[in-house]
C-alpha atoms as a PDB file:
ATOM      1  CA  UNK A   1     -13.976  10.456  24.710  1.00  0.00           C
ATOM      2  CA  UNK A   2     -14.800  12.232  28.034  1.00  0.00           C
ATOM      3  CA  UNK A   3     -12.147  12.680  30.489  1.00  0.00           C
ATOM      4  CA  UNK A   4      -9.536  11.217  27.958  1.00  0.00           C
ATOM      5  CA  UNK A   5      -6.854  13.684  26.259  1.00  0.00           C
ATOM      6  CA  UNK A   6      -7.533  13.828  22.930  1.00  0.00           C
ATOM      7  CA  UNK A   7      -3.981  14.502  22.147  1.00  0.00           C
ATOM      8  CA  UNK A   8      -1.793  10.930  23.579  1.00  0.00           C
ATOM      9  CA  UNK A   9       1.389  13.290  23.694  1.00  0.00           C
ATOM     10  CA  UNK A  10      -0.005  15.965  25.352  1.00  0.00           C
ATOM     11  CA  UNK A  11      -2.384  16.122  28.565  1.00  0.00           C
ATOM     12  CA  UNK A  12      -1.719  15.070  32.095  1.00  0.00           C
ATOM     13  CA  UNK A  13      -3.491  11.820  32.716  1.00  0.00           C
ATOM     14  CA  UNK A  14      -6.890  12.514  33.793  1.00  0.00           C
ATOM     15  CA  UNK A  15      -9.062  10.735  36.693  1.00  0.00           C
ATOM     16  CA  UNK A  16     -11.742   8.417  35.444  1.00  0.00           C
ATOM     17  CA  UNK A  17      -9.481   8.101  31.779  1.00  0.00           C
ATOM     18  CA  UNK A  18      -8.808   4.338  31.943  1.00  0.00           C
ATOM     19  CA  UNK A  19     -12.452   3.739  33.123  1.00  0.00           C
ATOM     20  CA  UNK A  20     -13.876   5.410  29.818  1.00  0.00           C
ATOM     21  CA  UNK A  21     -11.461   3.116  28.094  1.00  0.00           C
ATOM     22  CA  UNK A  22     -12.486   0.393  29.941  1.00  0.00           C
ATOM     23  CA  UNK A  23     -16.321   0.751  29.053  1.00  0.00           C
ATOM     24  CA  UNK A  24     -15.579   1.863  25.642  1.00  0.00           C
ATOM     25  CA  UNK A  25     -13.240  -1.154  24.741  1.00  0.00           C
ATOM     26  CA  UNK A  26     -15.509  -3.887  26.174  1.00  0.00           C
ATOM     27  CA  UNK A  27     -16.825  -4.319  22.515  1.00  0.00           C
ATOM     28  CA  UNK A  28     -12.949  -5.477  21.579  1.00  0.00           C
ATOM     29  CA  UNK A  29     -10.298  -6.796  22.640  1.00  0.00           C
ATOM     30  CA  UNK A  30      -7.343  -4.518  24.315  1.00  0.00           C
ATOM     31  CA  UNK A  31      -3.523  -5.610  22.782  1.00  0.00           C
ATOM     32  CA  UNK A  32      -1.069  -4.940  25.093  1.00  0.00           C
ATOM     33  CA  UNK A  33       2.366  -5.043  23.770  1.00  0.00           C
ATOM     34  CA  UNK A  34       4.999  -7.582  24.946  1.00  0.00           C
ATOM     35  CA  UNK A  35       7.700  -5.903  27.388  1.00  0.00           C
ATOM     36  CA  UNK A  36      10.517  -7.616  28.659  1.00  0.00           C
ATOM     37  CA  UNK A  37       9.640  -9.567  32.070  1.00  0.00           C
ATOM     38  CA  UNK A  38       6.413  -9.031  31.384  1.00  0.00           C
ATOM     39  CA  UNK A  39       5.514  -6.060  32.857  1.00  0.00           C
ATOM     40  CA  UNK A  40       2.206  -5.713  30.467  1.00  0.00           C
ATOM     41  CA  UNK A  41       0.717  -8.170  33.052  1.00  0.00           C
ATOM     42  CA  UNK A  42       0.319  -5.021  35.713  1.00  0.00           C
ATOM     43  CA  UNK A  43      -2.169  -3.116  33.404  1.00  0.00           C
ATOM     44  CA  UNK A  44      -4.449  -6.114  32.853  1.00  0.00           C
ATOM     45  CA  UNK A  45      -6.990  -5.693  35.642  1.00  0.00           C
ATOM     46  CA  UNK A  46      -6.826  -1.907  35.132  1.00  0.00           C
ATOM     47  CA  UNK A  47      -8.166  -2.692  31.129  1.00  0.00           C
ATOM     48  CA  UNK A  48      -9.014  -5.936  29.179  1.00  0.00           C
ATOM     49  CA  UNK A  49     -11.659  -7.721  29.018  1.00  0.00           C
ATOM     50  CA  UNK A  50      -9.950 -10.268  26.833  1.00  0.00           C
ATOM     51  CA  UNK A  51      -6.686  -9.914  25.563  1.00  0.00           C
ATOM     52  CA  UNK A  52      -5.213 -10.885  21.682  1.00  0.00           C
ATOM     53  CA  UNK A  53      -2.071 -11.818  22.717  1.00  0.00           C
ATOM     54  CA  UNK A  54      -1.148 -13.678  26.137  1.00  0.00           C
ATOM     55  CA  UNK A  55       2.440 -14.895  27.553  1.00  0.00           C
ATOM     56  CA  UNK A  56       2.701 -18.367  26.464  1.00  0.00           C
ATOM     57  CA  UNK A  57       5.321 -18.156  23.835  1.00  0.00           C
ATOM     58  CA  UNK A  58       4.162 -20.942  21.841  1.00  0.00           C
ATOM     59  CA  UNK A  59       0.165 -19.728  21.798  1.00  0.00           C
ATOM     60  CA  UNK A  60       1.587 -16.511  20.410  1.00  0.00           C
ATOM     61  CA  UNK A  61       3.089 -17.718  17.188  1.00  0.00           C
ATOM     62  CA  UNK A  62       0.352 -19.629  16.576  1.00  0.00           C
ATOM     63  CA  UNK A  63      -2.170 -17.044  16.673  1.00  0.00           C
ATOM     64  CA  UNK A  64       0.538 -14.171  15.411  1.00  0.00           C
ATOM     65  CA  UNK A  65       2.944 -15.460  12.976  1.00  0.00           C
ATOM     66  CA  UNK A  66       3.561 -11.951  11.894  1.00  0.00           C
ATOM     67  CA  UNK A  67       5.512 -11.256  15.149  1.00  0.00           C
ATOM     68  CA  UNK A  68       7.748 -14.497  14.275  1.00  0.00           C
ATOM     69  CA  UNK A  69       7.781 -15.174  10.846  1.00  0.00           C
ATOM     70  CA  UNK A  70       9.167 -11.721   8.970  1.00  0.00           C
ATOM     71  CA  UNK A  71       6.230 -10.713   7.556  1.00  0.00           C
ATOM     72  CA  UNK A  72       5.449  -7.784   9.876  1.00  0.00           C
ATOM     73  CA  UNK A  73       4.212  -5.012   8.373  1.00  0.00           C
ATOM     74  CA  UNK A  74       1.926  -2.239   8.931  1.00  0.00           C
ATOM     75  CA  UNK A  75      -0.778  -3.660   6.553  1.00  0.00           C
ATOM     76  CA  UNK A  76      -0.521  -6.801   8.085  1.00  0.00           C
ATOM     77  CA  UNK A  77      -0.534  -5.711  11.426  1.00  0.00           C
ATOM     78  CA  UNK A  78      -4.150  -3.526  10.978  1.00  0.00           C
ATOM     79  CA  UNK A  79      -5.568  -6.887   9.484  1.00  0.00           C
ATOM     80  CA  UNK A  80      -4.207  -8.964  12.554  1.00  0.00           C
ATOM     81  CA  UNK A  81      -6.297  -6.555  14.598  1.00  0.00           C
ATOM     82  CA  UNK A  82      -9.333  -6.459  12.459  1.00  0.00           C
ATOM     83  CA  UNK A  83      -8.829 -10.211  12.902  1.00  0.00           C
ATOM     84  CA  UNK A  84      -8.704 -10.622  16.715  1.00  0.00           C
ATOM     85  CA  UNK A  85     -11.139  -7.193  17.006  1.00  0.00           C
ATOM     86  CA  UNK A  86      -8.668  -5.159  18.724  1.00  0.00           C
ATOM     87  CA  UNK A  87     -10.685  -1.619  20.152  1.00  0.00           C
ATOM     88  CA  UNK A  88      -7.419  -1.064  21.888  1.00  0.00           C
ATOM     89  CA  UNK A  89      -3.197  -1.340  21.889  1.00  0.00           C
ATOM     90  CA  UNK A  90      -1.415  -0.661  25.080  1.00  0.00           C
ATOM     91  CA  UNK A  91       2.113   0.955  24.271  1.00  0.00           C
ATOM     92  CA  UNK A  92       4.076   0.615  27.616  1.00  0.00           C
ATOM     93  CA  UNK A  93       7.206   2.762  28.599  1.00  0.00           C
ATOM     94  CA  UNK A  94       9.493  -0.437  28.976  1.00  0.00           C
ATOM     95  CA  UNK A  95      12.083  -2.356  26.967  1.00  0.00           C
ATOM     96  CA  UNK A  96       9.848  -4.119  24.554  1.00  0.00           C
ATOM     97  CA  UNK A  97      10.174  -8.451  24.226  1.00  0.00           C
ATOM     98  CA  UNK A  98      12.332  -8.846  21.300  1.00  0.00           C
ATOM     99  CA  UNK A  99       9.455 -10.124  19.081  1.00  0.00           C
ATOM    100  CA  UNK A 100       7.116  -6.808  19.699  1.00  0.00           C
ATOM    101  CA  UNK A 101      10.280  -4.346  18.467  1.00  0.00           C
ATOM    102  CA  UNK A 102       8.898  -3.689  15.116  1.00  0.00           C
ATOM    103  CA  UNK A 103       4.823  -3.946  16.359  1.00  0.00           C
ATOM    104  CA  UNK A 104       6.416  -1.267  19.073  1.00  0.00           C
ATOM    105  CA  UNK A 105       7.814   0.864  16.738  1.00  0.00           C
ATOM    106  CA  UNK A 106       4.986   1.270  14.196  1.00  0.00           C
ATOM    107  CA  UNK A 107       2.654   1.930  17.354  1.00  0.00           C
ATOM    108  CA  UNK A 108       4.783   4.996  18.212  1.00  0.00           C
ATOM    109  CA  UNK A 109       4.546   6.431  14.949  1.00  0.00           C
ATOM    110  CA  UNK A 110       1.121   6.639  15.024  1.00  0.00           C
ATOM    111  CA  UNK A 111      -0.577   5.312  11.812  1.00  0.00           C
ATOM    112  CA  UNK A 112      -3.815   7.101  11.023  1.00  0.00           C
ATOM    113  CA  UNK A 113      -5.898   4.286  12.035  1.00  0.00           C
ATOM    114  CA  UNK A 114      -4.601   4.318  15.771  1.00  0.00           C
ATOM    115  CA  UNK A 115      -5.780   7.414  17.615  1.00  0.00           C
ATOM    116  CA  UNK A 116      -3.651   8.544  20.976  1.00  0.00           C
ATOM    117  CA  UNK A 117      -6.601   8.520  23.595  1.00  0.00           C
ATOM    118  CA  UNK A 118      -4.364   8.254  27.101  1.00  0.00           C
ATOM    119  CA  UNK A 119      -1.166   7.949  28.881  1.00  0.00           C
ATOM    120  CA  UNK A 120       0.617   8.390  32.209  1.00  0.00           C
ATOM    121  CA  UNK A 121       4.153   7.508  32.745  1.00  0.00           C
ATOM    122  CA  UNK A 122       4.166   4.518  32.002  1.00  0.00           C
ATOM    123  CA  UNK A 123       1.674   3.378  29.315  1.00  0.00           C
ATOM    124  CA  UNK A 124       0.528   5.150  25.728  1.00  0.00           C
ATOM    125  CA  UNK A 125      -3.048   3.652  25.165  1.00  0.00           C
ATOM    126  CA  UNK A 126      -4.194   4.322  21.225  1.00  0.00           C
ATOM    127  CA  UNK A 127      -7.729   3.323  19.845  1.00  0.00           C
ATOM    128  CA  UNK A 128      -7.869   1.315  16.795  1.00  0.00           C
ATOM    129  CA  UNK A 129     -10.010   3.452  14.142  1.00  0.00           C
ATOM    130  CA  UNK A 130     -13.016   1.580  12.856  1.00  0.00           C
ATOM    131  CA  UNK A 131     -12.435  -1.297  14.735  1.00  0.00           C
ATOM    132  CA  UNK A 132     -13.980  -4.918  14.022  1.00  0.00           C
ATOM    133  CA  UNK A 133     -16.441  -5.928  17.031  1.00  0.00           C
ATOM    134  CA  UNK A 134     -15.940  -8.695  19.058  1.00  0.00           C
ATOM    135  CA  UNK A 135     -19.384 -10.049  17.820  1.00  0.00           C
ATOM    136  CA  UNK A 136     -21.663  -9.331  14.278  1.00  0.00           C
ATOM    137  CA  UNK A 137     -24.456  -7.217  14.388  1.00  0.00           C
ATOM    138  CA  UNK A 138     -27.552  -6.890  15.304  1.00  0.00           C
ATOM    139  CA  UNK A 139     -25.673  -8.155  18.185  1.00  0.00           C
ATOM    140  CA  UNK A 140     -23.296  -6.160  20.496  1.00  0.00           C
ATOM    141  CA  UNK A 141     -21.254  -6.974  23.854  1.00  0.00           C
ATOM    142  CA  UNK A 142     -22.634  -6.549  27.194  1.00  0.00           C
ATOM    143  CA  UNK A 143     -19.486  -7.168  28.802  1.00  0.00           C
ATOM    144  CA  UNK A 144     -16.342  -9.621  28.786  1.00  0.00           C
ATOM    145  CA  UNK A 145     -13.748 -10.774  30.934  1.00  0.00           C
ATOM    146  CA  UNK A 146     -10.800 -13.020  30.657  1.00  0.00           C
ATOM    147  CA  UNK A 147     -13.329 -16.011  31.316  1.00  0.00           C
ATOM    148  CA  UNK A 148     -16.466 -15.129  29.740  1.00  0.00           C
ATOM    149  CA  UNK A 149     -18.231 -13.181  27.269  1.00  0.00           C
ATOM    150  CA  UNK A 150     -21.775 -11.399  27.771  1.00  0.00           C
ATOM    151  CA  UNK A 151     -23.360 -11.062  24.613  1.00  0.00           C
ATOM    152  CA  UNK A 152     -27.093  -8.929  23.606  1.00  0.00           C
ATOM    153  CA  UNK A 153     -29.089 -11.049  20.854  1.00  0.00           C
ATOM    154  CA  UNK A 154     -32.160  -8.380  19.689  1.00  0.00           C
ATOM    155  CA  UNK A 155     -33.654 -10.577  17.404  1.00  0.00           C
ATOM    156  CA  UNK A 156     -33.909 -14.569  16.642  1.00  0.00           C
ATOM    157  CA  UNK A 157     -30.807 -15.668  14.489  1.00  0.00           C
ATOM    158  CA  UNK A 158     -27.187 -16.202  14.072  1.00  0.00           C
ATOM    159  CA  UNK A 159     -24.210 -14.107  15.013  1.00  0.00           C
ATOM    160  CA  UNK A 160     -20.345 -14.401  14.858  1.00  0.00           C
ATOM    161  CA  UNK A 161     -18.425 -13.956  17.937  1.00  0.00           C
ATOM    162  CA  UNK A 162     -14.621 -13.604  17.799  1.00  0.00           C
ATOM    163  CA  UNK A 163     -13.645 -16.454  19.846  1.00  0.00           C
ATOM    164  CA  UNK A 164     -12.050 -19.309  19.044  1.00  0.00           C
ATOM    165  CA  UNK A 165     -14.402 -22.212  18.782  1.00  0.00           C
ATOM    166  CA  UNK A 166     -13.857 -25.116  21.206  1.00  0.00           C
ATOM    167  CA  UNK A 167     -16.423 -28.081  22.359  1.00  0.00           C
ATOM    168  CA  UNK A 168     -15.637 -26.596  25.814  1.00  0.00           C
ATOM    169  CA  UNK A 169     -17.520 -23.141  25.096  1.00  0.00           C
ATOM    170  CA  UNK A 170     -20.885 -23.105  26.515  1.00  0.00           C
ATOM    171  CA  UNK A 171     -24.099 -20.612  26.163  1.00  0.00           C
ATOM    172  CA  UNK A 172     -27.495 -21.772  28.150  1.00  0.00           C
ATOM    173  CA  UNK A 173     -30.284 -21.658  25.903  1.00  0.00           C
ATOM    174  CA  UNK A 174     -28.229 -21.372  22.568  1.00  0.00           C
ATOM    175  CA  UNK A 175     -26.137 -23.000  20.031  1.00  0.00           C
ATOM    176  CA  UNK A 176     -22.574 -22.800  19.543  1.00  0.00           C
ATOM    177  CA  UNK A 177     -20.995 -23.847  16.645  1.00  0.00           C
ATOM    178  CA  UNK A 178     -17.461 -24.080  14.624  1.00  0.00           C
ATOM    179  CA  UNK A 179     -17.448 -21.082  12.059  1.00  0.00           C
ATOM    180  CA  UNK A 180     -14.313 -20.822  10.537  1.00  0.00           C
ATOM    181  CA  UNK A 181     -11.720 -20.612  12.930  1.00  0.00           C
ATOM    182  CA  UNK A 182     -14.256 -18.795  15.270  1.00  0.00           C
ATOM    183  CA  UNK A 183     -17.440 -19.321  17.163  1.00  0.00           C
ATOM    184  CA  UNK A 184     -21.356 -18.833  15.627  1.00  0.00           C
ATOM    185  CA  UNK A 185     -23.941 -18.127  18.132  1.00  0.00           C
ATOM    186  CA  UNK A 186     -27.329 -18.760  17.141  1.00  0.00           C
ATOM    187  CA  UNK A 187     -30.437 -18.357  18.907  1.00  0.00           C
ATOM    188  CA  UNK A 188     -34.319 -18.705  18.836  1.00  0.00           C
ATOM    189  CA  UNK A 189     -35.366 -15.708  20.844  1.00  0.00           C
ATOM    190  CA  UNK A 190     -33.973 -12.725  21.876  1.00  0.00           C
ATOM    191  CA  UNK A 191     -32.223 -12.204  25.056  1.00  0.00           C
ATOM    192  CA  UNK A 192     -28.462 -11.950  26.675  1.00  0.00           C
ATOM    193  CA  UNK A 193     -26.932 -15.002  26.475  1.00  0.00           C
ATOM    194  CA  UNK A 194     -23.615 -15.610  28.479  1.00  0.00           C
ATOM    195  CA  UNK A 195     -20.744 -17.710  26.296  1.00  0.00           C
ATOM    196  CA  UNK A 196     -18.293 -19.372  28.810  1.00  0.00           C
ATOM    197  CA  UNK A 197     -15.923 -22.912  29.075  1.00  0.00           C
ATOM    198  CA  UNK A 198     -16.558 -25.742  31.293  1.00  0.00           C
ATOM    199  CA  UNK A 199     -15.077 -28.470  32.252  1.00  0.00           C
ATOM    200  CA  UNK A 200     -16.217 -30.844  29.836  1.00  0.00           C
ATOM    201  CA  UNK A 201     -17.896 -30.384  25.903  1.00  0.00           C
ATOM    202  CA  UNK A 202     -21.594 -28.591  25.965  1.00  0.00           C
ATOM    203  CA  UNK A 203     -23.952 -30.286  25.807  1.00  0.00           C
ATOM    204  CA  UNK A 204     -25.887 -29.558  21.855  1.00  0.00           C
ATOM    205  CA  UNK A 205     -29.279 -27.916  22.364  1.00  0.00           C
ATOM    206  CA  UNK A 206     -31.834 -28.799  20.168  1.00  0.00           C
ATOM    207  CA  UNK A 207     -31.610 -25.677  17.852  1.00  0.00           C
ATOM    208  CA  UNK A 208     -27.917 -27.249  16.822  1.00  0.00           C
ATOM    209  CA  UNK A 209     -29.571 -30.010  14.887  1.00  0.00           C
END
């Protein structure tokens, strides 16, 4: 990755290292770890452009049980990423939230399918190997923030995006459907279609029925 130590433990932090990140992880989502008084928050606007976990408590064990529930493991940990298409976990230098202790721990030893890519003194950032993408091919991510997702359709047809379906979602000149627990975008022609919320359910193009 250029201008990003290879080596996490070794390297001064580099100019222009979180912005090859940044680019690079706008295909996933970046995980930062829960520290106590939620310090994570700080990196945010430096990094993701969606995030797997948040800081409402209850939202958290709903979407990560593993965290809550005992069954936190490594191999259950790599398929909550694949999951929530993590490109990126954010180790930070603080006291870690009691429920991110064993997640924190695992991070730090490095599994081969996290790769050390940057760090200052205060945050460890690690690539997740092989990485599910936030949407199915052909199609790829433009770019995503917090509020929206930008999304590159080559050719007419149906993708899966790794959002969580709600009537709320909206995408001009497509359909958006309930596909699983996530969201299937299908369209008619090829183009870059925009997937955002609104106040009120979208309305159902014709290409839904």
């Amino acid at each position: 990755m250029g201008g990003v130590p290879r080596d996490g433990r070794r390297g001064p932090r580099r100019p222009g290292g979180l912005g090859t990140v940044r680019r690079r992880a706008r295909h996933g989502r970046v995980r930062p770890l829960l520290v106590r008084r939620h310090a994570h928050r700080q990196l945010q606007p430096a990094l993701a452009p969606s995030l797997a976990r948040g800081w409402n408590r209850q939202l958290d064990i709903e979407r990560g049980r593993l965290f809550y529930d005992g069954s936190f493991s490594a191999a259950t940990y790599r398929a909550w990423l694949d999951k929530w298409a993590v490109a990126y976990v954010v180790l930070p230098s603080g006291e870690p939230d009691g429920f991110a202790e064993e997640e924190a721990e695992l991070v730090a030893r490095e599994p081969e399918w996290l790769e050390a890519v940057w760090r200052d003194a205060n945050w460890r950032i690690f690539r997740v190997k092989d990485a599910v993408p936030l949407v199915s091919g052909p199609a790829t991510v433009v770019r995503g923030t917090d509020s929206d997702v930008v999304v590159r359709v080559p050719e007419r047809g149906a993708v899966t995006v790794r959002l969580v379906y709600s009537p709320w979602l909206r995408a001009e000149g497509a359909c958006l459907e309930r596909h699983g627990e996530f969201t299937r975008l299908s369209v008619s022609r090829p183009g870059i279609y925009r997937i955002s919320s609104g106040y009120g359910p979208s309305p159902r193009p014709s290409s839904c029925r």
